[in-house]
Protein backbone atom coordinates (compact mmCIF):
# COMPACT_ATOMS: atom_id res chain seq x y z
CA UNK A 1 20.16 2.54 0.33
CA UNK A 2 22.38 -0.34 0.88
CA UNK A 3 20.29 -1.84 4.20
CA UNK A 4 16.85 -2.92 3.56
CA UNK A 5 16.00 -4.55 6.88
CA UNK A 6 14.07 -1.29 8.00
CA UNK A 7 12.07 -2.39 5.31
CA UNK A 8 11.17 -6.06 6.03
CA UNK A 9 10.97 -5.13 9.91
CA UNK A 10 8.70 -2.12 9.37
CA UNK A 11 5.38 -2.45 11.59
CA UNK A 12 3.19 -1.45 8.89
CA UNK A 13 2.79 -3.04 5.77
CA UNK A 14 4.27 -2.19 2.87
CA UNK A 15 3.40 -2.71 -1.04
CA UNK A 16 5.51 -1.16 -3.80
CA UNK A 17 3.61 -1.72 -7.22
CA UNK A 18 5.62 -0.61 -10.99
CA UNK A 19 4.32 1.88 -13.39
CA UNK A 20 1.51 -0.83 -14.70
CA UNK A 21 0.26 -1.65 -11.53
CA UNK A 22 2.62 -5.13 -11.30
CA UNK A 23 3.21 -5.78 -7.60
CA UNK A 24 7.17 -5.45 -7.43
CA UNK A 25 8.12 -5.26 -3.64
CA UNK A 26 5.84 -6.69 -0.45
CA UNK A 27 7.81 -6.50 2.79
CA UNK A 28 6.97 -9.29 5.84
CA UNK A 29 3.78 -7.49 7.25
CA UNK A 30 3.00 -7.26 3.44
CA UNK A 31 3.28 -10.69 2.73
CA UNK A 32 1.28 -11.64 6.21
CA UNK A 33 -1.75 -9.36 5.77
CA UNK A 34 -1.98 -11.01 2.41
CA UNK A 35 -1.23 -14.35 2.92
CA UNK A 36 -4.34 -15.51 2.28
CA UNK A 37 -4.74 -14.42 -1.62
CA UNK A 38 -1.01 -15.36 -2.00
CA UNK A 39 1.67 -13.53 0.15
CA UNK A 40 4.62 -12.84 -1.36
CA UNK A 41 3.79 -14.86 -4.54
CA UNK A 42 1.45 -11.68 -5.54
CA UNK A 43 4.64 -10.19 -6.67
CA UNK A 44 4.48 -9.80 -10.42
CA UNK A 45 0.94 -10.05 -10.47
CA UNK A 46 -1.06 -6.68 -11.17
CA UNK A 47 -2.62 -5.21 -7.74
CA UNK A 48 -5.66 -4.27 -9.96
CA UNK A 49 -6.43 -8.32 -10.30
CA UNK A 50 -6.02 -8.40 -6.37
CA UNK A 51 -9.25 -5.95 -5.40
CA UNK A 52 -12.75 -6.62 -6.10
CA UNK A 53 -14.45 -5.74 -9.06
CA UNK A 54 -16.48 -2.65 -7.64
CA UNK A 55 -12.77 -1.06 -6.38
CA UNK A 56 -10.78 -2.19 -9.83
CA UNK A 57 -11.91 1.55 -11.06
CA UNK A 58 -10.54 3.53 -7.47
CA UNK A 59 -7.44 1.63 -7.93
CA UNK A 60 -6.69 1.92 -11.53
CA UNK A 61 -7.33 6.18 -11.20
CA UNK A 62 -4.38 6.04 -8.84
CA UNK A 63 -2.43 5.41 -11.65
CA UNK A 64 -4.12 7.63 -14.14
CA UNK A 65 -4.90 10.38 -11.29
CA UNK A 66 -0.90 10.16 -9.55
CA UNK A 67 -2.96 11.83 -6.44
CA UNK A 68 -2.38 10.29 -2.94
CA UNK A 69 -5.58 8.36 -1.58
CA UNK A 70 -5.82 7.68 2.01
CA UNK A 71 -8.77 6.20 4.21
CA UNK A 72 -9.28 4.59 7.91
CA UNK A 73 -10.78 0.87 7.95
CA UNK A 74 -11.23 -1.54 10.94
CA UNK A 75 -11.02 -5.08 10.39
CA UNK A 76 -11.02 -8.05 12.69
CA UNK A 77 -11.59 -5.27 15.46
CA UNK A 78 -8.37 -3.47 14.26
CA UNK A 79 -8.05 0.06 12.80
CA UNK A 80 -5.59 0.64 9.97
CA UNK A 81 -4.72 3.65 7.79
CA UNK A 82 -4.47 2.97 4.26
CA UNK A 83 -2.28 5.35 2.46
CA UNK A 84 -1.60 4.98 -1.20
CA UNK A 85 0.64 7.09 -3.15
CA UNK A 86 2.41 7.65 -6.14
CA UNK A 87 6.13 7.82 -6.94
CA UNK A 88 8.53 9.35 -9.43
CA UNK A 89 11.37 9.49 -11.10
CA UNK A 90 12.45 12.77 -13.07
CA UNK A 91 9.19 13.62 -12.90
CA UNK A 92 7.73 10.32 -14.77
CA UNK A 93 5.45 7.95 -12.56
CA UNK A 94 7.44 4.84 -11.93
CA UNK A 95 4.79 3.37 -9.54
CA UNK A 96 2.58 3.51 -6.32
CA UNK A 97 3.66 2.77 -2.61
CA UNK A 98 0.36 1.21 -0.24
CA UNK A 99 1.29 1.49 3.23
CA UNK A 100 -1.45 -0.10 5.72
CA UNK A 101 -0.30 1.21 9.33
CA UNK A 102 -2.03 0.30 12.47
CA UNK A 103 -3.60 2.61 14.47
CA UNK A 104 -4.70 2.57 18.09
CA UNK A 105 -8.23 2.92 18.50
CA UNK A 106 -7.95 6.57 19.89
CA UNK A 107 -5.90 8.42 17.51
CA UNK A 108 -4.98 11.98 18.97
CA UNK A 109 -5.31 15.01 16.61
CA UNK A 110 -2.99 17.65 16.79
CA UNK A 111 -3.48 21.41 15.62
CA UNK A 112 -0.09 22.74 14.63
CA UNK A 113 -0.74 26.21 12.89
């Protein structure tokens, strides 16, 4: 993929993180939502180090685990899905992807069996 601007412009933010949990990629909403605890100078700093102590363990067992996590949270009077997932290459996890997307507060469901 030679064009990365759908990935700075995405509306949702996105964190890429290596095989030891070392932040590697943040893209603009990244870097805003965490502004406060560093922005982009996170990168190269483990993503572990950037969560409290009582969710070290959840995050750490994505890495041990390679199963997707996802959960809802509302802050500020905002909902956002977090969706964390692992990624590959030749079958050998190279990492996990965090993408926190923004959801309206009515989110429709749809049934598509």
């Amino acid at each position: 993929m030679k064009n990365k601007t759908w990935f700075e412009n995405f509306p949702g933010a996105i964190t890429v993180t290596d095989e030891n949990a070392i932040i590697i990629a943040m893209n603009a909403k990244s870097a805003e939502t965490f502004k406060g605890s560093g922005g982009r100078d996170l990168i190269g700093q483990s993503v572990v180090d950037c969560h409290p102590p009582k969710t070290q363990a959840k995050v750490r067992e994505l890495y041990s685990d390679c199963e997707p996590n996802a959960y809802t949270i509302e802050k500020n009077g905002k909902k956002k899905l977090i969706y964390q997932a692992p990624y590959f290459e030749d079958g050998e996890l190279k990492g996990v992807v965090e993408l926190s997307l923004p959801l309206p507060n009515e989110v429709p469901h749809y049934k598509r069996d």
